[in-house]
C-alpha atoms as a PDB file:
ATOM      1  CA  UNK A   1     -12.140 -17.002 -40.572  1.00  0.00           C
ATOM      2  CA  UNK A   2     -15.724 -16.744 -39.321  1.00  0.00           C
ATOM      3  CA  UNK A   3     -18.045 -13.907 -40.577  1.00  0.00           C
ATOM      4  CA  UNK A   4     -20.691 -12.067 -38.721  1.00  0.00           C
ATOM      5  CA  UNK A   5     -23.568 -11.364 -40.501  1.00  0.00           C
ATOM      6  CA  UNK A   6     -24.142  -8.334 -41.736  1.00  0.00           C
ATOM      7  CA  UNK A   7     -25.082  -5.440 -39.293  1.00  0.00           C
ATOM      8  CA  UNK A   8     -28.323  -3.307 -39.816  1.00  0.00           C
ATOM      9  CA  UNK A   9     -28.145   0.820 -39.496  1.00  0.00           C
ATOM     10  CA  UNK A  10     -30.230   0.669 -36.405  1.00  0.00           C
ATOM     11  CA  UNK A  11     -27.572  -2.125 -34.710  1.00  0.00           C
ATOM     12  CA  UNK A  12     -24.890  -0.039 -36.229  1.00  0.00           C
ATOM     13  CA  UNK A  13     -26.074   3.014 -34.247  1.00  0.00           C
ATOM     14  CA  UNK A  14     -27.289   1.263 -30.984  1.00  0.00           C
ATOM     15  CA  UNK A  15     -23.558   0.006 -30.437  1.00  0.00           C
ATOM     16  CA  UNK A  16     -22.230   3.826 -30.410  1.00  0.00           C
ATOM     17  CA  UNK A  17     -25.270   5.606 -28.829  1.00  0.00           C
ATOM     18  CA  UNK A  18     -25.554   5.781 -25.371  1.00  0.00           C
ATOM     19  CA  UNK A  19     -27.718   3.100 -23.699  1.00  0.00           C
ATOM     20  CA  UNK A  20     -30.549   3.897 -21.920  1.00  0.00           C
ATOM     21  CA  UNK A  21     -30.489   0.809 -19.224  1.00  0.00           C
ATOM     22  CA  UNK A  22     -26.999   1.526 -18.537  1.00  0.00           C
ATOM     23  CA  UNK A  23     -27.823   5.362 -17.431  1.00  0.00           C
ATOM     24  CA  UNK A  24     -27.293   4.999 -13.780  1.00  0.00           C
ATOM     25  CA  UNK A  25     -23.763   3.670 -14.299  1.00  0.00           C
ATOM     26  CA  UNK A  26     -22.762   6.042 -16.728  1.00  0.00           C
ATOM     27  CA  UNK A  27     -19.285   8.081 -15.620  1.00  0.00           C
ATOM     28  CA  UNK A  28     -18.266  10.042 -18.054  1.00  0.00           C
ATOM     29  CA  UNK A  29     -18.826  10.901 -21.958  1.00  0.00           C
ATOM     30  CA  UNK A  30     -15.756  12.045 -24.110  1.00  0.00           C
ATOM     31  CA  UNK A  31     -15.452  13.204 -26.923  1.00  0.00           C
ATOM     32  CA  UNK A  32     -14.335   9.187 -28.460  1.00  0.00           C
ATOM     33  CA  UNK A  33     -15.060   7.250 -25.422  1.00  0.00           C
ATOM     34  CA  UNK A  34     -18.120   6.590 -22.877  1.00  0.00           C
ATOM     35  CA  UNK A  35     -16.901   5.423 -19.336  1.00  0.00           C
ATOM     36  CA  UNK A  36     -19.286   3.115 -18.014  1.00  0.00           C
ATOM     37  CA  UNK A  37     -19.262   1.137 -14.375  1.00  0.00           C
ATOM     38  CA  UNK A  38     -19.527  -2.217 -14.624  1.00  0.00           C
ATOM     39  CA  UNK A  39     -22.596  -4.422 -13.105  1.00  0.00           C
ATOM     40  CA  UNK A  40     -20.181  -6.872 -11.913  1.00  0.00           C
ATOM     41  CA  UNK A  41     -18.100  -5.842  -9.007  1.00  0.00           C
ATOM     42  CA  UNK A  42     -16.127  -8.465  -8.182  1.00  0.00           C
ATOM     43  CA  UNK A  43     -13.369  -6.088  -7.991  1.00  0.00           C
ATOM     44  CA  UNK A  44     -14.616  -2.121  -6.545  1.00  0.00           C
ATOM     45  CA  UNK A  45     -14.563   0.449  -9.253  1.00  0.00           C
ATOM     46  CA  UNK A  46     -14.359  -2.359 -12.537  1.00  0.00           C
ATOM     47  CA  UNK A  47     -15.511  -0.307 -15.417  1.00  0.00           C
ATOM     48  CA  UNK A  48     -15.106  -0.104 -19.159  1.00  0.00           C
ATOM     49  CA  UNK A  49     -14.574   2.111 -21.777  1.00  0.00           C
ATOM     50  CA  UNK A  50     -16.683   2.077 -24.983  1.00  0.00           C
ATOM     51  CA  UNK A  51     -15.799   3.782 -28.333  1.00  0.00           C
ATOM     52  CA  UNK A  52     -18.406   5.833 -29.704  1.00  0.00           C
ATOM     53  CA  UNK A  53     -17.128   7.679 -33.009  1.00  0.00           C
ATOM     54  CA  UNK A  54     -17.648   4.660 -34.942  1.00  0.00           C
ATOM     55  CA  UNK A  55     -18.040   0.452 -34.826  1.00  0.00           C
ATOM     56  CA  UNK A  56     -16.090  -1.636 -36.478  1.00  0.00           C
ATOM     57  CA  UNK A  57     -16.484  -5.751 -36.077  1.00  0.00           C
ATOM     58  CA  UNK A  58     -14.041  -7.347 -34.147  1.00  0.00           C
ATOM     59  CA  UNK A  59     -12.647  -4.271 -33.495  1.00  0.00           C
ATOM     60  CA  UNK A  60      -8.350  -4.297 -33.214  1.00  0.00           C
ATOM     61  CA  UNK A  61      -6.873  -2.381 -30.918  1.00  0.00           C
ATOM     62  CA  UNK A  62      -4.065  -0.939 -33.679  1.00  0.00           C
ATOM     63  CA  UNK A  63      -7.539   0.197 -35.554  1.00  0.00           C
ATOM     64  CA  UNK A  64      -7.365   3.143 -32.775  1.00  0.00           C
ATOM     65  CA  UNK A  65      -6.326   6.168 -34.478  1.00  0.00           C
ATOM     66  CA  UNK A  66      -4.154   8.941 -32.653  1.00  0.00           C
ATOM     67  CA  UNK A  67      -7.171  10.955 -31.320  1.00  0.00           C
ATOM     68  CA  UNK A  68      -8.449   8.218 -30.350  1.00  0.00           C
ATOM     69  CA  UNK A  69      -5.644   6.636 -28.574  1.00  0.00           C
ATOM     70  CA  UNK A  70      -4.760  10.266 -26.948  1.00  0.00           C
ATOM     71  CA  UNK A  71      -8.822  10.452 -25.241  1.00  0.00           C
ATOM     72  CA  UNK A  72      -7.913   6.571 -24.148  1.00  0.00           C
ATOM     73  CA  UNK A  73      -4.754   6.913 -22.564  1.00  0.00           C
ATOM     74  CA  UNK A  74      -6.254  10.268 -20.578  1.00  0.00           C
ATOM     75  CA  UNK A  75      -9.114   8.757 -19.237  1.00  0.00           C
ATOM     76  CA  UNK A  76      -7.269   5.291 -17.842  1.00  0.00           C
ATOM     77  CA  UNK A  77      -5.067   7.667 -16.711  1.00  0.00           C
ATOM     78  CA  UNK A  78      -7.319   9.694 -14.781  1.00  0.00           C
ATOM     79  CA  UNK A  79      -9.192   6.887 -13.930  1.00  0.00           C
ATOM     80  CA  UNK A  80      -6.151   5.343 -12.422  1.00  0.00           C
ATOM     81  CA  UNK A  81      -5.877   8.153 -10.030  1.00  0.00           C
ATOM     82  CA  UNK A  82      -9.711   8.405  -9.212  1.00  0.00           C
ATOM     83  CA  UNK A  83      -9.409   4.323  -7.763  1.00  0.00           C
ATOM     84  CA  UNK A  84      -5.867   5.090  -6.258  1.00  0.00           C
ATOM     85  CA  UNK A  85      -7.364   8.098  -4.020  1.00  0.00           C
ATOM     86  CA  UNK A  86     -11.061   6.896  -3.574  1.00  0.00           C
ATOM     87  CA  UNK A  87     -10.258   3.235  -2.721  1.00  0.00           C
ATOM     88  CA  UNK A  88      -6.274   2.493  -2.327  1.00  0.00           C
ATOM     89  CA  UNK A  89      -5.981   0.636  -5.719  1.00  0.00           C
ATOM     90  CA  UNK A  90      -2.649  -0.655  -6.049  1.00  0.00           C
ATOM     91  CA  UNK A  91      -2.808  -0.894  -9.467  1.00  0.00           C
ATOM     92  CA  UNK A  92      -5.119  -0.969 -12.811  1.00  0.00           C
ATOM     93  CA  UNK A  93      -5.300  -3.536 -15.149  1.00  0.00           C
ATOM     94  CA  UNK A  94      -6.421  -2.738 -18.537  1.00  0.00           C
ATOM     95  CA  UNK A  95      -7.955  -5.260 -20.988  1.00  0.00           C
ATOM     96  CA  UNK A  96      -8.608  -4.983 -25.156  1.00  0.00           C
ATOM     97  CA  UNK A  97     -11.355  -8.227 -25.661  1.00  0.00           C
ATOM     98  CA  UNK A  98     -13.299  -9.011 -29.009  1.00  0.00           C
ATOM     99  CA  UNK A  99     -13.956 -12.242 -27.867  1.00  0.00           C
ATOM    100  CA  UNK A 100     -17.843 -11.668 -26.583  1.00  0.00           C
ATOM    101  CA  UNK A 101     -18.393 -11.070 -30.544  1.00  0.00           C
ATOM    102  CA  UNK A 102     -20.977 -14.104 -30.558  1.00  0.00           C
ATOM    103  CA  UNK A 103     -22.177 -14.068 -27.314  1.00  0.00           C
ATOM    104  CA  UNK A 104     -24.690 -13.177 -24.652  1.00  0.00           C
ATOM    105  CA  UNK A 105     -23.927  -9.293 -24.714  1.00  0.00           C
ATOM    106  CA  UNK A 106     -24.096  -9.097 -28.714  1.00  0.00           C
ATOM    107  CA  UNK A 107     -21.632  -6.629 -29.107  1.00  0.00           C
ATOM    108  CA  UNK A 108     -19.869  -7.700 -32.443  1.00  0.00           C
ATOM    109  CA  UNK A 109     -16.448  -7.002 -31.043  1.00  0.00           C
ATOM    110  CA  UNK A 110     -16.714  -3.750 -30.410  1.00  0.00           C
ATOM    111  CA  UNK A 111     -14.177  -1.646 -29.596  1.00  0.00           C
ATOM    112  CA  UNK A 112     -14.177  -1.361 -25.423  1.00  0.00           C
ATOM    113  CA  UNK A 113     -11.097  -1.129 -23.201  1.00  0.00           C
ATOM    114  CA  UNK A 114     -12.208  -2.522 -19.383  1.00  0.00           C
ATOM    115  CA  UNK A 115     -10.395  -1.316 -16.310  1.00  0.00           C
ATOM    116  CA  UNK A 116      -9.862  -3.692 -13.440  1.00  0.00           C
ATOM    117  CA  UNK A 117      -8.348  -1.929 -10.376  1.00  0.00           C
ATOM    118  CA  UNK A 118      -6.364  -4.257  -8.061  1.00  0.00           C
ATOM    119  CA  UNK A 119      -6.158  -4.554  -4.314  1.00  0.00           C
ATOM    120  CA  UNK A 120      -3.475  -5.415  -2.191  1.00  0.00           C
ATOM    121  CA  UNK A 121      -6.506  -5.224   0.848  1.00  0.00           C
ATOM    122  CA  UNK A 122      -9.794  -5.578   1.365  1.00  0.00           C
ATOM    123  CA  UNK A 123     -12.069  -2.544   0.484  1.00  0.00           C
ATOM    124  CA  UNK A 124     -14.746  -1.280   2.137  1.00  0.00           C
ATOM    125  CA  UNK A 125     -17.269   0.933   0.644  1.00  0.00           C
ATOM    126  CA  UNK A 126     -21.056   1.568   1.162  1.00  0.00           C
ATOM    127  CA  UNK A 127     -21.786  -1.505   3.732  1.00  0.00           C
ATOM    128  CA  UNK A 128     -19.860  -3.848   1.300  1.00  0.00           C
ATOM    129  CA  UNK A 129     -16.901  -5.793   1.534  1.00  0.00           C
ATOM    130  CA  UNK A 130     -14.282  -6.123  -1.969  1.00  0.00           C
ATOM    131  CA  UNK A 131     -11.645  -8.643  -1.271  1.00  0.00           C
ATOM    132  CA  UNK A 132      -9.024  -9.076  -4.064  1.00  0.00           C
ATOM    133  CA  UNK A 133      -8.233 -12.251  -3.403  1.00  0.00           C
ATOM    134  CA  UNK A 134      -5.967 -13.060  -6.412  1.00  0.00           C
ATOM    135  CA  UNK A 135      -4.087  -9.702  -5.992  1.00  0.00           C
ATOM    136  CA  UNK A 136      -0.348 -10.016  -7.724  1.00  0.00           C
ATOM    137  CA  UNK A 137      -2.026 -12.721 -10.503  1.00  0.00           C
ATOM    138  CA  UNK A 138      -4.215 -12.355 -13.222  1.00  0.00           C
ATOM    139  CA  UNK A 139      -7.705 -12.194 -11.978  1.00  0.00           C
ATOM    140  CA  UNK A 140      -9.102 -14.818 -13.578  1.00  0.00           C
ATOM    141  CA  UNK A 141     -11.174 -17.022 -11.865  1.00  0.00           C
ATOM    142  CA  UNK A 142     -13.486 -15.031  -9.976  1.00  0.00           C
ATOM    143  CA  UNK A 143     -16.552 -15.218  -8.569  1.00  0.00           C
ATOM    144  CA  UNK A 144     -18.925 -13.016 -10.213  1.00  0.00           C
ATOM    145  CA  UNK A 145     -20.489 -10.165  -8.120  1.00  0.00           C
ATOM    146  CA  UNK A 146     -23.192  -8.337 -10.171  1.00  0.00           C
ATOM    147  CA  UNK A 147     -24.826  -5.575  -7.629  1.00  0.00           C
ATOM    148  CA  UNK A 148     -28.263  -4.286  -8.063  1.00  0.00           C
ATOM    149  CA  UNK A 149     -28.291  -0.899  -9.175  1.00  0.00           C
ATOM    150  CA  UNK A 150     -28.895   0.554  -5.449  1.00  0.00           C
ATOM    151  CA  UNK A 151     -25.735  -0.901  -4.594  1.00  0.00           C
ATOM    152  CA  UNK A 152     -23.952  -0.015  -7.716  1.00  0.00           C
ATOM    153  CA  UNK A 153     -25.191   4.247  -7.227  1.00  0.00           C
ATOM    154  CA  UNK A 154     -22.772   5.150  -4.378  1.00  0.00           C
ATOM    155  CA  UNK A 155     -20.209   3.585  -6.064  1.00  0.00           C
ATOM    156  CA  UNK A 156     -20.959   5.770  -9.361  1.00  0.00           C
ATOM    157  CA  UNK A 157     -21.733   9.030  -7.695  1.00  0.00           C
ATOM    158  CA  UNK A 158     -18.242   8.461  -6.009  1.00  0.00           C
ATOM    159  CA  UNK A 159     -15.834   8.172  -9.081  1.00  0.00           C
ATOM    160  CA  UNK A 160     -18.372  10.917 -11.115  1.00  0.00           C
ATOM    161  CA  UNK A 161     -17.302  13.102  -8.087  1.00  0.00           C
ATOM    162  CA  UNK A 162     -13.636  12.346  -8.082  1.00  0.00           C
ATOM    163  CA  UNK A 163     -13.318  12.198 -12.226  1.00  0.00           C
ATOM    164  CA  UNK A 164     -15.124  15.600 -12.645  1.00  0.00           C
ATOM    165  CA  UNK A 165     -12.157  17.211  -9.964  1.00  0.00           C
ATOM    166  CA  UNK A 166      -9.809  15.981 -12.680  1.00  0.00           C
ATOM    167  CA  UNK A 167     -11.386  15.755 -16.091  1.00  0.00           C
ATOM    168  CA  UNK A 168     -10.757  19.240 -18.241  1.00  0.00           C
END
């Protein structure tokens, strides 16, 4: 099995603290978990959520412990409902991946959940079109759509307002 190099304190910390860049599409900070919009938009309202009470490389889902796991399964959850009423989401996929451990985004496998709503129609939101056009299969291939940031605001400010109706 391959080995990462060992982490510094200050790359240790980075991966947990909030990050400063990513402000603008920042949704909601719990008490384990940071919900974050994603850049890329293929599908409307793809987000993540990132673990911040601790790293671990290569993170494994069964790692979670229950307080964890309780925060995680509330926020899809309500997250869920938030695409449902703002958008029509049919459905929300949900994905555990370690596999960007060596690449472009650096995080070491950190522990992240990302939440893919699906479509069964085009959205429209803000001027833009969101086609699902693999709707009932797995989403893969797609063509990326990252949005500048004063394309990705509306869409923010939208779920913020719809997730703070519903988050205690």
């Amino acid at each position: 099995m391959y080995e990462l190099p060992p982490i510094t304190e200050l790359r240790r910390d980075e991966l947990i603290q909030p990050n400063a860049r990513l402000k603008y599409l920042h949704l909601y900070e719990g008490r384990y978990w940071r919900l974050y919009l994603n850049e890329n938009q293929h599908l409307l309202g793809r987000a993540y959520l990132w673990l911040t009470s601790r790293h671990v490389d290569f993170h494994p889902f069964d790692d979670l412990n229950e307080e964890e796991l309780r925060e995680l399964c509330l926020l899809t959850g309500l997250y869920r409902g938030a695409t449902q009423r703002l958008w029509g989401a049919a459905l929300l996929n949900v994905q555990w991946w370690g596999n960007e451990a060596f690449g472009q985004y650096g995080h070491r496998g950190h522990g992240h959940l990302h939440l893919v709503p699906r479509y069964t129609d085009v959205v429209e939101f803000d001027g833009a079109r969101y086609p699902d056009v693999r709707f009932g299969k797995n989403y893969h291939p797609y063509e990326p759509n990252k949005l500048p940031p004063y394309r990705l605001a509306p869409i923010a400010q939208a779920l913020k307002d719809e997730l703070i109706v519903e988050i205690p």
